[in-house]
Protein backbone atom coordinates (compact mmCIF):
# COMPACT_ATOMS: atom_id res chain seq x y z
CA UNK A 1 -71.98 -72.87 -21.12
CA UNK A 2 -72.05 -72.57 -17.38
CA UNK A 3 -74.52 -70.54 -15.35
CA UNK A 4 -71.64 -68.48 -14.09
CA UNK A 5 -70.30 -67.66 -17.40
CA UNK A 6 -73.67 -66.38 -18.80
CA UNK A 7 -73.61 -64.75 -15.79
CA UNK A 8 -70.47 -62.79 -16.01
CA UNK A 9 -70.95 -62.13 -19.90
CA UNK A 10 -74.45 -60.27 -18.94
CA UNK A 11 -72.70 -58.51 -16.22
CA UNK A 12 -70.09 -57.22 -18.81
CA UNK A 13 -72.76 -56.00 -21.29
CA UNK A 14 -74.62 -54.21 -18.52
CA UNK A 15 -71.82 -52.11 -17.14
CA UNK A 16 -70.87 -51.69 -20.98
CA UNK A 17 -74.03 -49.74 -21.65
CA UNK A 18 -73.99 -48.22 -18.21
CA UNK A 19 -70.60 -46.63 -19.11
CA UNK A 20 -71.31 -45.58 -22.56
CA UNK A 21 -74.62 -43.91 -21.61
CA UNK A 22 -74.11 -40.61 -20.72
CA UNK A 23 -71.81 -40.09 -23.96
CA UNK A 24 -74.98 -40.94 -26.05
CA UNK A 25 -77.63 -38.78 -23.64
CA UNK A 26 -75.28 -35.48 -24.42
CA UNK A 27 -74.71 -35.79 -27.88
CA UNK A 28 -75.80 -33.28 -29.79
CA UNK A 29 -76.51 -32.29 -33.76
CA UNK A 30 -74.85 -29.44 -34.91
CA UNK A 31 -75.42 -27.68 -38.41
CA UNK A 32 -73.06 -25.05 -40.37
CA UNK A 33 -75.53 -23.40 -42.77
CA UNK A 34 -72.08 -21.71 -44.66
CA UNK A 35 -70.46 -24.84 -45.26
CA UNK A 36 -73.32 -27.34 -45.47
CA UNK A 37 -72.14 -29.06 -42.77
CA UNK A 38 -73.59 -31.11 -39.87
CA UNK A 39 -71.42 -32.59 -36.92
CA UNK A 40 -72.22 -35.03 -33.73
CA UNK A 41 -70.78 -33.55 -30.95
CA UNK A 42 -70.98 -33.81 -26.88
CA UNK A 43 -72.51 -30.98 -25.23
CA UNK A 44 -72.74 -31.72 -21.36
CA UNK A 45 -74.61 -29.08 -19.28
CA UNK A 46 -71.84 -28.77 -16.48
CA UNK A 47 -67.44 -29.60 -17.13
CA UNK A 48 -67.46 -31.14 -13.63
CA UNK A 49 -69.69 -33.97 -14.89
CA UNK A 50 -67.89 -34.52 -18.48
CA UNK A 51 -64.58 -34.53 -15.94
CA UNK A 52 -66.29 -37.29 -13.62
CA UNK A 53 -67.59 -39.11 -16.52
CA UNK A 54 -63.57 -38.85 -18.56
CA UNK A 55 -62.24 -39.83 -15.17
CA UNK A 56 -64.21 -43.23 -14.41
CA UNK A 57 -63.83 -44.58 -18.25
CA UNK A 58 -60.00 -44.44 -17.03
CA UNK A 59 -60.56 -45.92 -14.23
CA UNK A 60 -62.96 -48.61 -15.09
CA UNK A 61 -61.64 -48.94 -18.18
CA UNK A 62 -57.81 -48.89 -18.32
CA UNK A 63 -56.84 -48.55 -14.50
CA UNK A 64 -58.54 -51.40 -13.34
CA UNK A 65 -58.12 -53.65 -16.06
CA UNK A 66 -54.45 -53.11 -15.96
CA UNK A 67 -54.22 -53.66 -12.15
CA UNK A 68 -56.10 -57.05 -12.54
């Protein structure tokens, strides 16, 4: 396998985990004593960020792609 290619595969997996971070920082437990019930659910401090973060996974992730 080249240099290049090892290269470009590590590149991938970095901006993979970059992307998916802040999803996995503002999740959040949630319990329902009533219904015994516990959910995973975002919770980000401020809608201007969630917005930022919803518009770059379109743009990174289908935009782009579908331009190149």
């Amino acid at each position: 396998v080249s240099r290049n290619a090892l290269l470009g595969v590590g590149f991938i997996w970095a901006l993979s985990i970059l992307m998916a971070s802040p999803v996995a920082y503002h999740q959040r437990l949630f319990h329902r004593d009533v219904s015994n019930q516990t959910f995973c659910w975002e919770q980000w401090p401020n809608q201007r960020h969630k917005k930022a973060y919803v518009v770059c996974t379109f743009v990174f992730g289908y935009l782009l792609p579908l331009l190149l």
